[in-house]
Protein backbone atom coordinates (compact mmCIF):
# COMPACT_ATOMS: atom_id res chain seq x y z
CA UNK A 1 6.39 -0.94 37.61
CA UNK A 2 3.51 0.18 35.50
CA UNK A 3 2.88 3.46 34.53
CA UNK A 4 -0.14 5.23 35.31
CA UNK A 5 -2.97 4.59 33.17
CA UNK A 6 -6.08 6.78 32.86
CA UNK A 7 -9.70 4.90 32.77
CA UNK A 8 -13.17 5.32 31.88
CA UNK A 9 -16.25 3.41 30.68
CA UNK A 10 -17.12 3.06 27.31
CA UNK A 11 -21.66 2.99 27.46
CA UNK A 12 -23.22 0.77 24.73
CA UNK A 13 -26.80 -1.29 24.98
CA UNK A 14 -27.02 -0.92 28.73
CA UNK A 15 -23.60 -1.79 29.19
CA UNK A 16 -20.88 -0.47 30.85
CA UNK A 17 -17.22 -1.38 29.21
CA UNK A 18 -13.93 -0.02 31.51
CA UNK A 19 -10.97 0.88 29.92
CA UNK A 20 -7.37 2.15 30.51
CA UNK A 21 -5.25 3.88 27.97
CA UNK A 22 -1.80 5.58 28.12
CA UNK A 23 0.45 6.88 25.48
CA UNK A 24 0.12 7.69 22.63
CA UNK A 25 0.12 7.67 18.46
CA UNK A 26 -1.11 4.22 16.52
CA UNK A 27 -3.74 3.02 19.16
CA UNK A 28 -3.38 -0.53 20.24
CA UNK A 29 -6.33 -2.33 21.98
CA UNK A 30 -5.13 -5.45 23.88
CA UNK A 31 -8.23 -7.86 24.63
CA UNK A 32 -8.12 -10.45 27.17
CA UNK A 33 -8.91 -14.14 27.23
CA UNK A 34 -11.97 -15.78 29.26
CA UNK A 35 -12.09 -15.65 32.70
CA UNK A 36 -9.47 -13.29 32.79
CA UNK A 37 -9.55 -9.34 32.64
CA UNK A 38 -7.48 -6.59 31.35
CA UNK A 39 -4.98 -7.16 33.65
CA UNK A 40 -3.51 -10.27 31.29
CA UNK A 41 -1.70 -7.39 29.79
CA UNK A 42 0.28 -5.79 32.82
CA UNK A 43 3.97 -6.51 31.46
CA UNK A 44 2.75 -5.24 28.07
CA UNK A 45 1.89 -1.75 29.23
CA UNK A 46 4.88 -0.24 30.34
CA UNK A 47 6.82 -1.53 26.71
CA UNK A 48 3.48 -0.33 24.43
CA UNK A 49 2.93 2.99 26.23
CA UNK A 50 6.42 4.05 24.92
CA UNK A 51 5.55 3.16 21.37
CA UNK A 52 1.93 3.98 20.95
CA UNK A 53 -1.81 4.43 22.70
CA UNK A 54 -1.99 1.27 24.68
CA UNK A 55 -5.43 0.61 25.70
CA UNK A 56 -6.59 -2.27 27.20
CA UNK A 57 -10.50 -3.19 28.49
CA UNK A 58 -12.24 -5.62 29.92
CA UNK A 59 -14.94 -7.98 28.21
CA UNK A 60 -18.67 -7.69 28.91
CA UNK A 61 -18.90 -9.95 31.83
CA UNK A 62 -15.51 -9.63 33.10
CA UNK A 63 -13.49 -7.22 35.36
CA UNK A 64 -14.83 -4.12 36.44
CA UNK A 65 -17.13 -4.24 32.59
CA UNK A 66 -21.30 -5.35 33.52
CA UNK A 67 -22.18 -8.80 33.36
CA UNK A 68 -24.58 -9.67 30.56
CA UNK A 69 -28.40 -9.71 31.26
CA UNK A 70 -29.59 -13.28 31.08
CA UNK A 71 -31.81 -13.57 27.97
CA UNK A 72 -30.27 -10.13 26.79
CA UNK A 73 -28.32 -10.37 23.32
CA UNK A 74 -24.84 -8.37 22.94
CA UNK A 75 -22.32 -8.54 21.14
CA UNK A 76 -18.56 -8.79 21.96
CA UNK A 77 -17.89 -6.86 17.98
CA UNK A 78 -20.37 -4.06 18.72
CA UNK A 79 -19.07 -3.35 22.40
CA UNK A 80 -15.49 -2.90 20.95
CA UNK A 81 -16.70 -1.00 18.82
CA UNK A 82 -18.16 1.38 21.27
CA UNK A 83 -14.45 1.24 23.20
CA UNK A 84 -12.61 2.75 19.98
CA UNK A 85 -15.97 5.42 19.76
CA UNK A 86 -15.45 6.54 22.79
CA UNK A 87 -11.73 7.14 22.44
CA UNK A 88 -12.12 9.00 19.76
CA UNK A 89 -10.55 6.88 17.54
CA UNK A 90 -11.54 5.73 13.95
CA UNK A 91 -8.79 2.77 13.48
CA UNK A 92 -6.54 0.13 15.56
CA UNK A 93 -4.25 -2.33 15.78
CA UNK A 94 -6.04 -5.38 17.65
CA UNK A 95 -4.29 -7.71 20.00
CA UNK A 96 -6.18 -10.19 21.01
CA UNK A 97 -5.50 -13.59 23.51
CA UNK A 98 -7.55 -16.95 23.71
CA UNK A 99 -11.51 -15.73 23.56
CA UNK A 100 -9.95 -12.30 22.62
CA UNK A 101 -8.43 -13.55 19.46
CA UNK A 102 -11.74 -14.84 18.39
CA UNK A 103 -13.36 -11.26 19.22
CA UNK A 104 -10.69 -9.64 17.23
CA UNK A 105 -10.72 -11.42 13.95
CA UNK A 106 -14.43 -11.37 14.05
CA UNK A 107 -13.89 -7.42 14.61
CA UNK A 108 -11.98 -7.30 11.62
CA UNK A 109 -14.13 -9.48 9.59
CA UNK A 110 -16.95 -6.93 10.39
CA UNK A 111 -15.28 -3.69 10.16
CA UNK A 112 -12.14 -3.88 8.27
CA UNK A 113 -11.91 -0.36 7.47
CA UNK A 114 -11.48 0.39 11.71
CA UNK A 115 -8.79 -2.55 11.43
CA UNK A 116 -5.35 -1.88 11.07
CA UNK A 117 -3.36 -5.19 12.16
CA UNK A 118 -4.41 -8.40 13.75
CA UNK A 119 -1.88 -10.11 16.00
CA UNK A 120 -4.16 -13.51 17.16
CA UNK A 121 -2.46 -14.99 20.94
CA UNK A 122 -3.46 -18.60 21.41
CA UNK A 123 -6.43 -17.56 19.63
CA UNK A 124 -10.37 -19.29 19.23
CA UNK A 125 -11.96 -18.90 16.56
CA UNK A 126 -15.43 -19.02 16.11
CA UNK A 127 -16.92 -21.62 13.82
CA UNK A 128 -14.38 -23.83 15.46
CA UNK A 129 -15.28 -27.15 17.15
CA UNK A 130 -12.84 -27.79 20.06
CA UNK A 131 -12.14 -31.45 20.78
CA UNK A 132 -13.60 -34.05 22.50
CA UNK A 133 -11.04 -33.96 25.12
CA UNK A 134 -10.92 -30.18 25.61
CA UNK A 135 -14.97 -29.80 26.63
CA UNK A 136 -14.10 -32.91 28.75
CA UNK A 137 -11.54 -31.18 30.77
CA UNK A 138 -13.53 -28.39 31.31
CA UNK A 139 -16.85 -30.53 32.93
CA UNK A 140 -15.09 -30.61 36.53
CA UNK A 141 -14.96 -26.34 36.22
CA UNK A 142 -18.42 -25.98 35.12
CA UNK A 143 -19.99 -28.58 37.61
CA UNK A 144 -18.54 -27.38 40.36
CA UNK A 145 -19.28 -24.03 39.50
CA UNK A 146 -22.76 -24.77 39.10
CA UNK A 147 -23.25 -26.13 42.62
CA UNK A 148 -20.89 -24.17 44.99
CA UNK A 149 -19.98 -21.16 42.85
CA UNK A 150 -16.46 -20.05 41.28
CA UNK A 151 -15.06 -19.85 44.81
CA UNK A 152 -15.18 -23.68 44.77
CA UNK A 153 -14.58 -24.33 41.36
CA UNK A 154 -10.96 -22.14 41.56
CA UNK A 155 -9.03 -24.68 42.71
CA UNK A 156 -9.99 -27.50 39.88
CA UNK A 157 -9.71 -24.24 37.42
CA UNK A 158 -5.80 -23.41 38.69
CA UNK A 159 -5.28 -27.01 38.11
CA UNK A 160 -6.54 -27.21 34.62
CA UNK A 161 -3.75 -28.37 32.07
CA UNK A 162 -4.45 -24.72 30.09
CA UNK A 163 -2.28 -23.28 33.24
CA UNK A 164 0.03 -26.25 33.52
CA UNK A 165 2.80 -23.98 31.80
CA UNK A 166 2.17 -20.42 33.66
CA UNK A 167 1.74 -22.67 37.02
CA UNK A 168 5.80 -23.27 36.32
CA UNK A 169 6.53 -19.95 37.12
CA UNK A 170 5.85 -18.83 40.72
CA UNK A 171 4.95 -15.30 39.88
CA UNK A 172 3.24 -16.04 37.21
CA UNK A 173 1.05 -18.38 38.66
CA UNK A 174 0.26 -16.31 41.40
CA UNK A 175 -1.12 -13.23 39.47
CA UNK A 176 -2.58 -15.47 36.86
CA UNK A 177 -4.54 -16.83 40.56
CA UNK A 178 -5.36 -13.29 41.38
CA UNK A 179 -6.82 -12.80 38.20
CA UNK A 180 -9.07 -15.91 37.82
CA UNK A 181 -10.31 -15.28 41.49
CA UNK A 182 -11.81 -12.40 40.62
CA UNK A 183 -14.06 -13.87 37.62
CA UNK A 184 -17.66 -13.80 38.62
CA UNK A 185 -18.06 -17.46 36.53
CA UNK A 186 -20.90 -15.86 35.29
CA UNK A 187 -20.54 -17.66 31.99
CA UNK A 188 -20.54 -21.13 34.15
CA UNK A 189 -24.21 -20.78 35.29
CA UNK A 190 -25.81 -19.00 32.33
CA UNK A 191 -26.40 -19.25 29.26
CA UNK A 192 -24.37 -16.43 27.15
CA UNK A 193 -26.89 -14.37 24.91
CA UNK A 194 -23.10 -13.40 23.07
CA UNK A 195 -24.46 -12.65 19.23
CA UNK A 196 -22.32 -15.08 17.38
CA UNK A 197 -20.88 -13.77 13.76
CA UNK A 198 -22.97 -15.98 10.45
CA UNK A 199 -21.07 -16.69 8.72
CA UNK A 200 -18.69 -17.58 10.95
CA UNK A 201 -14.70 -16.52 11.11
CA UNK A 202 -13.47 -20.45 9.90
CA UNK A 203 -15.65 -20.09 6.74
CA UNK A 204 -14.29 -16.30 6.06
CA UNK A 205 -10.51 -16.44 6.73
CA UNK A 206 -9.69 -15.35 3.17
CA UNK A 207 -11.41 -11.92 3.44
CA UNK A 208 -9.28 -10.73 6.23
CA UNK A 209 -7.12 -8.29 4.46
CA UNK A 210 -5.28 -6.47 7.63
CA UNK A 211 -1.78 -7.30 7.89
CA UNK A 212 -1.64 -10.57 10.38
CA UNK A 213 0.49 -12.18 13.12
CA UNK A 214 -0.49 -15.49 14.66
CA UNK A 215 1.56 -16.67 18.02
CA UNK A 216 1.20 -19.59 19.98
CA UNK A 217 3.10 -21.12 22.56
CA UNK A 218 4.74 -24.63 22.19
CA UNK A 219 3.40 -25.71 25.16
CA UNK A 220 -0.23 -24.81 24.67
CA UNK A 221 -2.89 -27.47 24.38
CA UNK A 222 -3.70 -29.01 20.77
CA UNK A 223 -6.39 -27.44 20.18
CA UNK A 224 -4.56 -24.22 19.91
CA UNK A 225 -1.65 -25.30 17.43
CA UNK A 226 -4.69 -26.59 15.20
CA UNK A 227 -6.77 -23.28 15.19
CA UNK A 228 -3.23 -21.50 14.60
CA UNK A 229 -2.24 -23.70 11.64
CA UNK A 230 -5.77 -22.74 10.23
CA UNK A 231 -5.74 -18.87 10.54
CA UNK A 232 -1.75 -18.84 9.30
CA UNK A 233 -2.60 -21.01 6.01
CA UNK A 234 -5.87 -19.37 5.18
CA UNK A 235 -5.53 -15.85 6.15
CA UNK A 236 -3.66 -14.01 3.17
CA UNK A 237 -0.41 -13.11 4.22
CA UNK A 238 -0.36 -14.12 7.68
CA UNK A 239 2.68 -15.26 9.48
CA UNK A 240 2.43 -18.22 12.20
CA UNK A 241 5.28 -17.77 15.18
CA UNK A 242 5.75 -20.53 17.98
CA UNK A 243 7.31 -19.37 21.30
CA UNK A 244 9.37 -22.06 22.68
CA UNK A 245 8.70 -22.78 26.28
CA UNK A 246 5.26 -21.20 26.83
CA UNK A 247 2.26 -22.25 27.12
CA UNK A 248 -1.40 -20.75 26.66
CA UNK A 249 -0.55 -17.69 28.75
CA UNK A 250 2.08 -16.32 26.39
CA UNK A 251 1.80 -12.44 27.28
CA UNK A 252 2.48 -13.72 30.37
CA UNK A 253 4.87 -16.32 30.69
CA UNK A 254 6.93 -15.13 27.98
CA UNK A 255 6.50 -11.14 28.40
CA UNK A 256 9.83 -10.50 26.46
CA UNK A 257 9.92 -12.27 23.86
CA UNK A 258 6.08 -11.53 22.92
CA UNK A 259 6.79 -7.55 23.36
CA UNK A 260 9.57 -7.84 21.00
CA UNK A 261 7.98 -10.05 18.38
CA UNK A 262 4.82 -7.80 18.26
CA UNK A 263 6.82 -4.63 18.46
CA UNK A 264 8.94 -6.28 15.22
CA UNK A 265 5.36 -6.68 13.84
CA UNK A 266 4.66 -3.45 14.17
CA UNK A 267 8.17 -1.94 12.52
CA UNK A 268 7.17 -4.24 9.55
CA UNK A 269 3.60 -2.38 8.87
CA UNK A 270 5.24 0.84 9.30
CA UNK A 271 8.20 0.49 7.32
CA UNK A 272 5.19 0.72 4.61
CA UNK A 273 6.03 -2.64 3.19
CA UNK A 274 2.99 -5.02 4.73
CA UNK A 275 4.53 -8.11 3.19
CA UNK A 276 7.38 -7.81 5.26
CA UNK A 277 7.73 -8.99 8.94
CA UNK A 278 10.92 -8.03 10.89
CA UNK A 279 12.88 -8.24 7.80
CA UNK A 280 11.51 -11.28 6.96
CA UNK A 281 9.32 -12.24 3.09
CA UNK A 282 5.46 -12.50 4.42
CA UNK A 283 4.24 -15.32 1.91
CA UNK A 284 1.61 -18.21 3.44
CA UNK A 285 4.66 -20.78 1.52
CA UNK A 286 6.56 -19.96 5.07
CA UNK A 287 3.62 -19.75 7.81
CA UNK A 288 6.22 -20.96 10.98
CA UNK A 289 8.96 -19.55 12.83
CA UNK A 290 10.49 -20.16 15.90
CA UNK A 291 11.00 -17.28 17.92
């Protein structure tokens, strides 16, 4: 059961962001992957809500947010931004999944004062150049999407080896189904105007100062354990965590286990002591655990 949440709509360059938060205290902002929406997050809400301001939103172009104007320029940074603005609030903890990871380590390359923690799910990262074999896999999506819209491309999407792990798990492939059929695949027949950060978050690792958790699942594609290795050995004091059995749709698959690591997380920056992570030394000698 979740909890009831209270929503709104955060207004910035034409733009209309929706939001739910609950709770409150030290605000947490959960941001979801692409193609998905806020409601990535569902078995999160309940456990957060208890232990903070959970807020979650969905990305310009997903959800209930607007879809971008074609030709129009935004920016993923500036419309989070607006989110903690109109919340009131000057600070966060960001949680972000997949393209959300990438949107919250850019956030906290750009504004590190409004940056509390980092916790990177599965994460991009821009200034990244996914494999061969991952923009392969995605042509059959795109193509179809292109000529008979996302309706037709859902099925070839459900299938993609990305969900392989999630589709393991009856209920968990069902919502994660729900979810996906509701994406507009806006971003398959346009070109995104999405401002991109220069320099980009690869070339700038070492100026992230927030305290910093990176998770990915054993399971998830390649790609993903390489971008993870990267942020873990090149932010400063960051902490790499592999979740047995999941795959790329950890909050999901593995709700548990992921609400307890990032709670632990969270103990660790406010038992005052940032170097320490559930009890454990935070050095970049020891970037991997098993949890």
């Amino acid at each position: 059961m979740i909890m009831d949440l209270l929503s709104g709509y955060a207004d910035v360059n034409d733009a209309r962001l929706y939001y739910e938060t609950a709770g409150a205290g030290s605000a947490l902002v959960f941001i979801h992957g692409l193609g998905a929406d806020g409601r990535v997050w569902d078995a999160q809400v309940d456990f957060f809500t208890r232990r903070g301001q959970f807020i979650r939103y969905d990305l310009r172009g997903f959800g209930r947010s607007t879809l971008p104007g074609e030709g129009q320029p935004y920016s993923h940074i500036t419309d989070l931004l607006a989110v903690l603005d109109s919340l009131g609030l000057p600070s966060a903890t960001l949680v972000g999944h997949s393209l959300g990871g990438a949107i919250a380590l850019d956030f906290a390359l750009s504004y590190p004062e409004a940056t509390q923690a980092l916790v990177l799910v599965d994460s991009v990262m821009s200034g990244f150049e996914m494999s061969q074999a991952w923009k392969d896999s995605w042509a059959p999506v795109y193509s179809q999407a292109v000529v008979g819209g996302m309706a037709a491309a859902l099925p070839i999407l459900l299938e993609h080896p990305l969900f392989s792990p999630a589709n393991t798990q009856p209920a968990v492939a069902s919502r994660l189904a729900e979810i996906l059929s509701d994406y507009s695949g806006w971003h398959a027949m346009h070109a995104d105007p999405a401002i991109e950060l220069d320099p980009p978050a690869i070339q700038r690792l070492c100026e992230v100062h927030a305290p910093t958790l990176v998770v990915v699942g054993e399971k998830d594609l390649n790609d993903f354990h390489v971008i993870a290795s990267l942020l873990a050995n090149n932010i400063p004091g960051a902490r790499q965590v592999l979740v047995p059995g999941a795959g790329h749709v950890l909050p999901m698959e593995a709700p548990d286990r992921f609400n307890h690591l990032l709670s632990g997380f969270l103990a660790g920056i406010g038992s005052g002591d940032k170097r320490h992570y559930a009890g454990q030394p935070h050095s970049n000698e020891l970037t991997s655990q098993i949890y």
